[in-house]
Protein backbone atom coordinates (compact mmCIF):
# COMPACT_ATOMS: atom_id res chain seq x y z
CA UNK A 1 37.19 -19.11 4.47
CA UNK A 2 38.15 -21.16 1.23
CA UNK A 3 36.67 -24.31 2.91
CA UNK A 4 34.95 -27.04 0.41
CA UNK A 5 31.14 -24.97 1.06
CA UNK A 6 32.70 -21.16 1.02
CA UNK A 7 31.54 -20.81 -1.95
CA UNK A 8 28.03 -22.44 -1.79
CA UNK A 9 28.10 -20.41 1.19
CA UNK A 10 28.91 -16.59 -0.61
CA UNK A 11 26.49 -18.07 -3.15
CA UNK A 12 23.29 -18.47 -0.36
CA UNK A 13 24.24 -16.20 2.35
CA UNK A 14 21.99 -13.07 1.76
CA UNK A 15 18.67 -13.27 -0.64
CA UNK A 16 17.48 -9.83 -0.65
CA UNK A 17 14.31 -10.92 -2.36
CA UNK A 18 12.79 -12.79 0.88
CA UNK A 19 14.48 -10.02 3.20
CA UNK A 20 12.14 -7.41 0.57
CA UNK A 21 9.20 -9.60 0.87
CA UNK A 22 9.74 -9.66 5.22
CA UNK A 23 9.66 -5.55 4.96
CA UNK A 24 6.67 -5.34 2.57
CA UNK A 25 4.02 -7.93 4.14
CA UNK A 26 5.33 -8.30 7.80
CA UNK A 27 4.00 -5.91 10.30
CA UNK A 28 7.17 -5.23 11.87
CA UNK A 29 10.95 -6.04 11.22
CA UNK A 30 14.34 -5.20 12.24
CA UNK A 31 17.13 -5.58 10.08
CA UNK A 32 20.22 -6.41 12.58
CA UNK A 33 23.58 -6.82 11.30
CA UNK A 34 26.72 -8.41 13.48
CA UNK A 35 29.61 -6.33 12.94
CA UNK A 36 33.40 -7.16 13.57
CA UNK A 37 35.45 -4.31 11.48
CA UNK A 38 34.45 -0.69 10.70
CA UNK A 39 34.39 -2.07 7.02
CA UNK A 40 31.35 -3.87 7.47
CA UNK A 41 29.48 -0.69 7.04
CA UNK A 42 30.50 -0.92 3.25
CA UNK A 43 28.95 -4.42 3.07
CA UNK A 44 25.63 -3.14 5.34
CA UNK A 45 25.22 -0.33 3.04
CA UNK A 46 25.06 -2.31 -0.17
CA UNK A 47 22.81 -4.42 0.99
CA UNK A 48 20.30 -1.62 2.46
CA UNK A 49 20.87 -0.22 -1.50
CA UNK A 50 19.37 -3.33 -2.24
CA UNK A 51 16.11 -2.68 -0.27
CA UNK A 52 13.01 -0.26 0.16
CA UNK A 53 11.07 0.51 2.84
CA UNK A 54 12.90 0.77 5.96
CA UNK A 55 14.27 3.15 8.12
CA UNK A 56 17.40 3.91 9.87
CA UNK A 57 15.73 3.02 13.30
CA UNK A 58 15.02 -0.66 11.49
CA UNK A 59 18.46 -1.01 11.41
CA UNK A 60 20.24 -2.11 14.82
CA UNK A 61 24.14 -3.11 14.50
CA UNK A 62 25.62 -5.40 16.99
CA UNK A 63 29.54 -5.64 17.90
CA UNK A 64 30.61 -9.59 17.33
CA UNK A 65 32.42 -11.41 19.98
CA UNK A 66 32.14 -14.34 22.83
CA UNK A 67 33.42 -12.27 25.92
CA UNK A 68 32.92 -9.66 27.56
CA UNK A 69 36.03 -7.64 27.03
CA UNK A 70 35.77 -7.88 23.30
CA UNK A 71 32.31 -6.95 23.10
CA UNK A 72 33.14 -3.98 25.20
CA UNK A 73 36.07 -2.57 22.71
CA UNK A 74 33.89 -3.30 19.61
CA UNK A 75 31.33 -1.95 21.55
CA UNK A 76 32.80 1.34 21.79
CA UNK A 77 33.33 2.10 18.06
CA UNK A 78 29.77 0.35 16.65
CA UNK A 79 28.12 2.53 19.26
CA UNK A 80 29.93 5.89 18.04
CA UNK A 81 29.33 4.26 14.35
CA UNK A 82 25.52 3.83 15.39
CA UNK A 83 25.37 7.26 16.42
CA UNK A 84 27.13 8.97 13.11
CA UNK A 85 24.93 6.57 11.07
CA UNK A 86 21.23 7.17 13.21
CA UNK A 87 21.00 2.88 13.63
CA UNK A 88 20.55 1.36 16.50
CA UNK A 89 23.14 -0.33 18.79
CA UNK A 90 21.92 -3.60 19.96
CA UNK A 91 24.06 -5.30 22.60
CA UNK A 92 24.82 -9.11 23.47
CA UNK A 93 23.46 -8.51 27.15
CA UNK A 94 23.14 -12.38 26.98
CA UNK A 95 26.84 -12.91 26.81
CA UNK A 96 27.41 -10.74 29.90
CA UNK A 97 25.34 -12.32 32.33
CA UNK A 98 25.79 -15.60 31.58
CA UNK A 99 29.11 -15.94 29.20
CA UNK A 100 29.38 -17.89 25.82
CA UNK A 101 26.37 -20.36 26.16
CA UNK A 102 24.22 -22.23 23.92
CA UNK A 103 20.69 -21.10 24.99
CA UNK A 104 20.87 -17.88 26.50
């Protein structure tokens, strides 16, 4: 945050246009989003506004974090938010069975 490319970065992040074009001519997609706060459902939601022709079981949300006990309290709440919302939860198995490693 405020680093020399943060705002290159906010500029480039998310192009809806190619995300559109992956939904209309792929044959299948998923749309997964990393959440950290319960706010980031604001953020999700605008961009789904921002695109046709998905469904809520496109859409899997998965709780951010290195280790195992904070993927387990995120965990909690995304899951519950997953269920009030119809996405799907989509958990960092990877992370428990083998920890915070490049290439698993």
């Amino acid at each position: 945050a405020g680093g020399r490319f943060a705002d290159d970065h906010d500029d480039r992040r998310l192009n809806t246009r190619v995300i559109q074009d992956f939904i209309d001519h792929g044959p299948e997609f998923q749309l997964k989003f990393v959440v950290c706060r319960p706010d980031d459902l604001d953020e999700i939601n605008a961009i789904l506004s921002a695109i046709t022709g998905w469904r809520k079981s496109d859409v899997l949300l998965m709780p951010e974090g290195t280790d195992a006990q904070t993927l387990r309290s995120r965990g909690l709440w995304v899951a519950d938010l997953c269920r009030r919302t119809g996405f799907r939860f989509c958990p960092r198995i990877h992370i428990d069975l083998w920890g915070n490693k490049r290439g698993t």
